[in-house]
PDB file of N, CA and C in Angstrom:
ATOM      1  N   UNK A   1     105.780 -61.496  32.644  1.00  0.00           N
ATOM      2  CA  UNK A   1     105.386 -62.659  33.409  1.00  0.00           C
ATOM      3  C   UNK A   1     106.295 -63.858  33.096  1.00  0.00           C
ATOM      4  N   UNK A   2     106.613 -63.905  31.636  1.00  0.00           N
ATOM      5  CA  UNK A   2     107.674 -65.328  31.243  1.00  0.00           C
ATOM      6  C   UNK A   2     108.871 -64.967  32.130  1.00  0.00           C
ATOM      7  N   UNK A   3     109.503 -63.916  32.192  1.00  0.00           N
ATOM      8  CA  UNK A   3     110.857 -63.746  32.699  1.00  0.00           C
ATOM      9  C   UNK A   3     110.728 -63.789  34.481  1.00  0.00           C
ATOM     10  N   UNK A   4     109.094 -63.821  34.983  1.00  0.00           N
ATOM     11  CA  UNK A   4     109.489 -64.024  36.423  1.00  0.00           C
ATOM     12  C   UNK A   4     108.848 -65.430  36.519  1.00  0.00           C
ATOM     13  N   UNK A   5     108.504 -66.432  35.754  1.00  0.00           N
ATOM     14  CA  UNK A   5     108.488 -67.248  35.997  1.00  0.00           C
ATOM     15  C   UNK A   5     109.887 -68.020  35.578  1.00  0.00           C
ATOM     16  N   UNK A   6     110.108 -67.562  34.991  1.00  0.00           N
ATOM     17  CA  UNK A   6     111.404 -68.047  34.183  1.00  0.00           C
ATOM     18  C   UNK A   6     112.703 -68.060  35.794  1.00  0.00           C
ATOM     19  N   UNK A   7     112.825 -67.214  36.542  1.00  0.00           N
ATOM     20  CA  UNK A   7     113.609 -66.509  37.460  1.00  0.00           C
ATOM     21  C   UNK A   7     113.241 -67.811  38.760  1.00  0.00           C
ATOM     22  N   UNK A   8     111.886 -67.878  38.652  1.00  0.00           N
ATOM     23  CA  UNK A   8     111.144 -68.940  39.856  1.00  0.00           C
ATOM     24  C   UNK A   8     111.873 -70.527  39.380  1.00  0.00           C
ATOM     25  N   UNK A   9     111.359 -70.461  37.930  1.00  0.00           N
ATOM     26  CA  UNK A   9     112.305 -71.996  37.799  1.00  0.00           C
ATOM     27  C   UNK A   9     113.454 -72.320  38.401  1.00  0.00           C
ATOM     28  N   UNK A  10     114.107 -71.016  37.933  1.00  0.00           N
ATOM     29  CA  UNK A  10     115.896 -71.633  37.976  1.00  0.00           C
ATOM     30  C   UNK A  10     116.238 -71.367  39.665  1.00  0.00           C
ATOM     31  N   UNK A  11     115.240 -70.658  40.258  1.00  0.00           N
ATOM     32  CA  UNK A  11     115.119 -70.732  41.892  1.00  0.00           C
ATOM     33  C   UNK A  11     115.227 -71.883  42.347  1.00  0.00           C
ATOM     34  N   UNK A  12     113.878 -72.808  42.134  1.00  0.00           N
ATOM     35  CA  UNK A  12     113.664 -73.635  42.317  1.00  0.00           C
ATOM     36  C   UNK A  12     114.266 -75.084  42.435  1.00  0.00           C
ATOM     37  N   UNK A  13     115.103 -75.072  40.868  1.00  0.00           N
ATOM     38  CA  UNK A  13     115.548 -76.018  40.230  1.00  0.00           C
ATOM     39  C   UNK A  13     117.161 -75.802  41.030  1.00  0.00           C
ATOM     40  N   UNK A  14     117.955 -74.519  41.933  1.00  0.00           N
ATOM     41  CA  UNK A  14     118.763 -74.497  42.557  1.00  0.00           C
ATOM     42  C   UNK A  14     119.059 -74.740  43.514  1.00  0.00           C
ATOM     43  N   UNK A  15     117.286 -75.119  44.270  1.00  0.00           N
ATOM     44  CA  UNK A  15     117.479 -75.143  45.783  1.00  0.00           C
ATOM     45  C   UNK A  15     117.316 -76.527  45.712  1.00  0.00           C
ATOM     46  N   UNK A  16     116.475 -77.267  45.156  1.00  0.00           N
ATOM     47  CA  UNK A  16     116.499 -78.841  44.744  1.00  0.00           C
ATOM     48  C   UNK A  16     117.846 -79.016  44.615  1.00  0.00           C
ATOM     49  N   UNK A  17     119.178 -78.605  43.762  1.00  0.00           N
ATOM     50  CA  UNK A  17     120.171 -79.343  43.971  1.00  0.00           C
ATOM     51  C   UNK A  17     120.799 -79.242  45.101  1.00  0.00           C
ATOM     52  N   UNK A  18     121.097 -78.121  45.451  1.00  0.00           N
ATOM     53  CA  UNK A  18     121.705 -78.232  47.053  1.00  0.00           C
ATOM     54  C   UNK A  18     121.109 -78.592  47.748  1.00  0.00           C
ATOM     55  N   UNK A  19     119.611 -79.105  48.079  1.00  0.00           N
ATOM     56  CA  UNK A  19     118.979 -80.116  48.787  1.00  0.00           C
ATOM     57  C   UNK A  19     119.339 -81.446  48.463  1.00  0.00           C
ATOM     58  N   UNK A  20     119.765 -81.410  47.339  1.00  0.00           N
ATOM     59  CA  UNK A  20     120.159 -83.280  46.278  1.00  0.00           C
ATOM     60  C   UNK A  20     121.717 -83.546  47.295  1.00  0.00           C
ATOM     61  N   UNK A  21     122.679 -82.495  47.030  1.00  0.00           N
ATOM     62  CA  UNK A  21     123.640 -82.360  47.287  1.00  0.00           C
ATOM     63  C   UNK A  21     124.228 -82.250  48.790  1.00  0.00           C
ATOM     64  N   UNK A  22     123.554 -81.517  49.509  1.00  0.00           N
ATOM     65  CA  UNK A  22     123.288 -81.656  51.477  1.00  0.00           C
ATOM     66  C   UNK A  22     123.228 -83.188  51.627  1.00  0.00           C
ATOM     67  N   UNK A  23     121.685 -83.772  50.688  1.00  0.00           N
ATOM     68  CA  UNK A  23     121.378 -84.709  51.044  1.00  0.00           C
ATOM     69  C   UNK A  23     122.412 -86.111  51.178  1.00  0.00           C
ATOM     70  N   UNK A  24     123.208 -85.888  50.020  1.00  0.00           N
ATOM     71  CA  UNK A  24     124.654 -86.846  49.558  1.00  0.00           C
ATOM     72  C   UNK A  24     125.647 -86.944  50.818  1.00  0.00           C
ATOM     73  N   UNK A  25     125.802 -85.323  50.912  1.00  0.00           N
ATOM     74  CA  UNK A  25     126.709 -85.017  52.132  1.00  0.00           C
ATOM     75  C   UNK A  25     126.655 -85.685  53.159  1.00  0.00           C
ATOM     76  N   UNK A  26     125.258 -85.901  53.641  1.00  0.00           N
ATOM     77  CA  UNK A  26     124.715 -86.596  55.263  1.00  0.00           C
ATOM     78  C   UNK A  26     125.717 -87.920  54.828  1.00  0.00           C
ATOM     79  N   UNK A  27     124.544 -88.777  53.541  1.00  0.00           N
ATOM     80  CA  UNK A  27     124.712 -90.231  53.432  1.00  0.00           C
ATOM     81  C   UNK A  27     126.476 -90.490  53.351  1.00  0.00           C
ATOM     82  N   UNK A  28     127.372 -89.543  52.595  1.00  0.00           N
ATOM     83  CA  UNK A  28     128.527 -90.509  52.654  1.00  0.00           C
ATOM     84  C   UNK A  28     129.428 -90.419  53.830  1.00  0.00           C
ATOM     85  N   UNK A  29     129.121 -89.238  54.764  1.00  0.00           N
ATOM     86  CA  UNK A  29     129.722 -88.819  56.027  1.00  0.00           C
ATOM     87  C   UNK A  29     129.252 -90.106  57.046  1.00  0.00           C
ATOM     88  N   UNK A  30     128.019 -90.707  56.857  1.00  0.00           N
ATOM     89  CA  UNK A  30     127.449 -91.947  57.642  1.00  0.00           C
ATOM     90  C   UNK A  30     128.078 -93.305  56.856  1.00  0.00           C
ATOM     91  N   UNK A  31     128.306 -93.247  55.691  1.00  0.00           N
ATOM     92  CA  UNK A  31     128.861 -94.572  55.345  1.00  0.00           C
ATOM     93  C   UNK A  31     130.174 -94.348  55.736  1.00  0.00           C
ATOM     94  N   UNK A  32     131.018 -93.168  55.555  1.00  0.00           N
ATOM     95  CA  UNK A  32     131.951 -93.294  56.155  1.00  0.00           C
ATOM     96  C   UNK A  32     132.328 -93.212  57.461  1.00  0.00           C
ATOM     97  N   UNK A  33     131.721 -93.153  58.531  1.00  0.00           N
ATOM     98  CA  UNK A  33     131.864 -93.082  59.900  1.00  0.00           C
ATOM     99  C   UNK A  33     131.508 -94.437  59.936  1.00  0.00           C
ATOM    100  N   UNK A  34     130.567 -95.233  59.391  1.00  0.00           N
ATOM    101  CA  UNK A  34     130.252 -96.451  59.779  1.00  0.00           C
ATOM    102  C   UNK A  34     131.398 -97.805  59.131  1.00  0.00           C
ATOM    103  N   UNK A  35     132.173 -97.612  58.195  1.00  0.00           N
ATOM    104  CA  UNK A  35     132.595 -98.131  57.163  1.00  0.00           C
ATOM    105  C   UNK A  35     134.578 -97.974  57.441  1.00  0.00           C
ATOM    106  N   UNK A  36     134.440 -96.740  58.434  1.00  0.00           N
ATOM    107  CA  UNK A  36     136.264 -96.338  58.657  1.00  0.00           C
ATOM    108  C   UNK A  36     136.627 -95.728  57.051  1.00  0.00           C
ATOM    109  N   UNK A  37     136.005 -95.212  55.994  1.00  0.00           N
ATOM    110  CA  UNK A  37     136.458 -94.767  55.076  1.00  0.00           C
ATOM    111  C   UNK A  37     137.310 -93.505  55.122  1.00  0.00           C
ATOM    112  N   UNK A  38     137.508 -93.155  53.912  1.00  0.00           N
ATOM    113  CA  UNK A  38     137.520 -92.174  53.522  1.00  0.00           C
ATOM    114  C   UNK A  38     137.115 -91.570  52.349  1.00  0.00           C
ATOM    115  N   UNK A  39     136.652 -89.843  52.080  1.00  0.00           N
ATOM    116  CA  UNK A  39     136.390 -89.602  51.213  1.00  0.00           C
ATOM    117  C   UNK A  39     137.604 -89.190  49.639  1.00  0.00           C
ATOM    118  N   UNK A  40     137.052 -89.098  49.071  1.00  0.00           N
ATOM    119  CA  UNK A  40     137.883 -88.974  47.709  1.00  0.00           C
ATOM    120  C   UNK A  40     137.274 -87.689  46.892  1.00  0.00           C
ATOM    121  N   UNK A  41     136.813 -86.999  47.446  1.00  0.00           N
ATOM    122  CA  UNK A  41     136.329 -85.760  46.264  1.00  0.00           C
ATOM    123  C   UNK A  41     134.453 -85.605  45.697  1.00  0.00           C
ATOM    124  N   UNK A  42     134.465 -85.574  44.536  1.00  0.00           N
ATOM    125  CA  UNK A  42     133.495 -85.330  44.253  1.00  0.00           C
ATOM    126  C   UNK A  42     133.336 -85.623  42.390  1.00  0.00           C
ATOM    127  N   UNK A  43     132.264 -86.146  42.333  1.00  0.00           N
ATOM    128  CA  UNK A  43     132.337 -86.253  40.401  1.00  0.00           C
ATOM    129  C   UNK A  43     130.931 -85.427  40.174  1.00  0.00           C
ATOM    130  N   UNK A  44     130.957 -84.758  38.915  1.00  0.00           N
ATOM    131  CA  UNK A  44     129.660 -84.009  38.475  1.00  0.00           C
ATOM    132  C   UNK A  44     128.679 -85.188  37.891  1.00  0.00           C
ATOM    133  N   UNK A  45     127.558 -84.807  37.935  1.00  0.00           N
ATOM    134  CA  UNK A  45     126.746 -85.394  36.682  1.00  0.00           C
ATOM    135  C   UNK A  45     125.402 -84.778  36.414  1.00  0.00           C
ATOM    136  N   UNK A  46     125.012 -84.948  35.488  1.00  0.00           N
ATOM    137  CA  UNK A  46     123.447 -84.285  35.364  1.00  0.00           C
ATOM    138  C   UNK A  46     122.234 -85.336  35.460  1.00  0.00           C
ATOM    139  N   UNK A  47     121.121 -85.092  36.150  1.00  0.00           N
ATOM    140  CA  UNK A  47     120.282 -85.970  36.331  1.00  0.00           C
ATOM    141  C   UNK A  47     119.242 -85.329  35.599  1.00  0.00           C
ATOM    142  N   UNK A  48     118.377 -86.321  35.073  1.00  0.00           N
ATOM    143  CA  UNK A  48     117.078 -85.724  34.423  1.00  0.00           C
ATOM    144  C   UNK A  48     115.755 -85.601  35.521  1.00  0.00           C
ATOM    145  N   UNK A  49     115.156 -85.079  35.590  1.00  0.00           N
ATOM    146  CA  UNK A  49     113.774 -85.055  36.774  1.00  0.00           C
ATOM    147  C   UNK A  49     112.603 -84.967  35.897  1.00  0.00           C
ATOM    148  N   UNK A  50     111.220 -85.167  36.311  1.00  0.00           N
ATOM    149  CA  UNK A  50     110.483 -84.978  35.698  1.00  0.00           C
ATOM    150  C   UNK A  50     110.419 -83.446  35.323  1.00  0.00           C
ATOM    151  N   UNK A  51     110.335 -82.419  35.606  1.00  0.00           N
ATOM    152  CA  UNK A  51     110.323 -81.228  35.276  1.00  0.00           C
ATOM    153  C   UNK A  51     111.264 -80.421  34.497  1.00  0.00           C
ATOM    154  N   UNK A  52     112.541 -81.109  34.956  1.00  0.00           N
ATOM    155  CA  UNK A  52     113.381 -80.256  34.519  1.00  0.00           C
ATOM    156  C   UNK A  52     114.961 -81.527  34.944  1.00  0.00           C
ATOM    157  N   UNK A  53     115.733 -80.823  34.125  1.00  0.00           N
ATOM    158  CA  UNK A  53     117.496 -81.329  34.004  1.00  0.00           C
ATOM    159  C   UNK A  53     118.500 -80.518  35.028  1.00  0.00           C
ATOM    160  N   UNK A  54     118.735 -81.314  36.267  1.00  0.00           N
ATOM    161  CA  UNK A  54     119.880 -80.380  36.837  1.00  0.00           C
ATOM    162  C   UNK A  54     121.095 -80.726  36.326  1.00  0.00           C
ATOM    163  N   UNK A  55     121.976 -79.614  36.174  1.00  0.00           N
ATOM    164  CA  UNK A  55     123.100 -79.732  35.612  1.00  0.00           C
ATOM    165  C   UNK A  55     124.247 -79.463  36.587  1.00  0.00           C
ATOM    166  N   UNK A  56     125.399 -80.530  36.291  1.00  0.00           N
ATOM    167  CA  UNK A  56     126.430 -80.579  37.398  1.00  0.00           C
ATOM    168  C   UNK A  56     126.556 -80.796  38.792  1.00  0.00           C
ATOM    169  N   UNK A  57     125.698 -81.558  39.138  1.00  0.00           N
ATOM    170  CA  UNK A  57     125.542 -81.987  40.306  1.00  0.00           C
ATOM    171  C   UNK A  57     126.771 -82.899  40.848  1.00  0.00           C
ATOM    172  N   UNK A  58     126.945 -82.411  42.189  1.00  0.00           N
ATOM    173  CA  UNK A  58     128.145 -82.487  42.568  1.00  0.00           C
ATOM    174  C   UNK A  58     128.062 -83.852  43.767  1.00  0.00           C
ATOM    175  N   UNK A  59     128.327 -85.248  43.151  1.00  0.00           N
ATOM    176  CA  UNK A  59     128.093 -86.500  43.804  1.00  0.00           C
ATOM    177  C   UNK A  59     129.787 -86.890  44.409  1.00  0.00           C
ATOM    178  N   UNK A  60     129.257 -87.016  45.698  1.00  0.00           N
ATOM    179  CA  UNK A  60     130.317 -87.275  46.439  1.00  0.00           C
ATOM    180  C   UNK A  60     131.269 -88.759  46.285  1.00  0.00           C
ATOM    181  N   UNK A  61     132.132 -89.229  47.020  1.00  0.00           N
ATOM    182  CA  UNK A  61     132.667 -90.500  46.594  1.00  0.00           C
ATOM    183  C   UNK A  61     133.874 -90.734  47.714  1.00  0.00           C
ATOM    184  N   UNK A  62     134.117 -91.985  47.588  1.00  0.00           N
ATOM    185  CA  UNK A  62     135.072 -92.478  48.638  1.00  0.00           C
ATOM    186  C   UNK A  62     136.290 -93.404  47.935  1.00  0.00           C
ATOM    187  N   UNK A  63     137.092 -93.349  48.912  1.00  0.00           N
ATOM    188  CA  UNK A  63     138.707 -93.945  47.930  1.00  0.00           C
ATOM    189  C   UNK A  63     138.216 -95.508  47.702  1.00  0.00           C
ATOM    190  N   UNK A  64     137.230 -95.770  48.313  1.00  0.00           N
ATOM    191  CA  UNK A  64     137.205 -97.583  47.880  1.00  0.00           C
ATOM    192  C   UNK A  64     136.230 -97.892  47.158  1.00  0.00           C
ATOM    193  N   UNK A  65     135.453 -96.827  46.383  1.00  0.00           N
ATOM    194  CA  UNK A  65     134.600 -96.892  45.528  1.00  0.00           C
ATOM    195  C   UNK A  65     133.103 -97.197  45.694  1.00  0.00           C
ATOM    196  N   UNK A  66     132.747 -98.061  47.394  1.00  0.00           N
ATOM    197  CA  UNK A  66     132.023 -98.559  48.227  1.00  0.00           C
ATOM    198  C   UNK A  66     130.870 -97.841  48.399  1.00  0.00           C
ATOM    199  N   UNK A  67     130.816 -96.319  48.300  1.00  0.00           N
ATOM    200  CA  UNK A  67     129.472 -95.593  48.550  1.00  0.00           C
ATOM    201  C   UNK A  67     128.748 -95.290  47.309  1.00  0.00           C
ATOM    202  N   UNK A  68     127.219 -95.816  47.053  1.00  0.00           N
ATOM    203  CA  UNK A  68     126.291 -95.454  46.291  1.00  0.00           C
ATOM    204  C   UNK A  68     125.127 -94.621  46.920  1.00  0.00           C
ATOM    205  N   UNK A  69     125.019 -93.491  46.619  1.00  0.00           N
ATOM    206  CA  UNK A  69     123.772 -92.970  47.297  1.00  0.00           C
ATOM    207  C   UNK A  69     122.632 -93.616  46.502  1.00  0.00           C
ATOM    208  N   UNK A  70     121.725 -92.777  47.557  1.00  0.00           N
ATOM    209  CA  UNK A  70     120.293 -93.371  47.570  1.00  0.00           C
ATOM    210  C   UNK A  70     119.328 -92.756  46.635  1.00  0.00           C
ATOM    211  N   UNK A  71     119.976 -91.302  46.464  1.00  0.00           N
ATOM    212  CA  UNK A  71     119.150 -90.407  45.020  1.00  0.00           C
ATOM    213  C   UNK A  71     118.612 -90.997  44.033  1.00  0.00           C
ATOM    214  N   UNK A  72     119.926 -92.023  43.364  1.00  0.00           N
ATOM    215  CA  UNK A  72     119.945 -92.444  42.526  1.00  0.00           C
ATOM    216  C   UNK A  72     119.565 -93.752  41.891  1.00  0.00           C
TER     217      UNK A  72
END
């Protein structure tokens, strides 16, 4: 039972980041369509949640430094 709950966590805790991470995607594609930017890549970081720590989350970014998402 520990090892299939164990299996459900890290399910869970995977689809939350690529939901974190989609979610980034929308916002800097709209600051940059609205803004004439451009993007610059991507920086990792880990966020703490109440439940649990995602690790390496992949936060987007623009060459003028100008976009802060809203996650955060």
């Amino acid at each position: 039972m520990e090892e299939l709950d164990k299996k459900v966590s890290e399910r869970v805790r995977s689809t939350v980041k690529e939901f974190m991470e989609s979610l980034m995607k929308g916002e800097i594609q709209a600051f940059l369509d609205e803004n004439r930017g451009s993007g610059n890549g991507y920086y990792h970081r880990d966020i703490g949640t109440k439940y649990w720590e995602i690790d390496d989350l992949r936060v987007p970014r623009d060459r003028d430094n100008g976009f802060q998402t809203a996650i955060f």
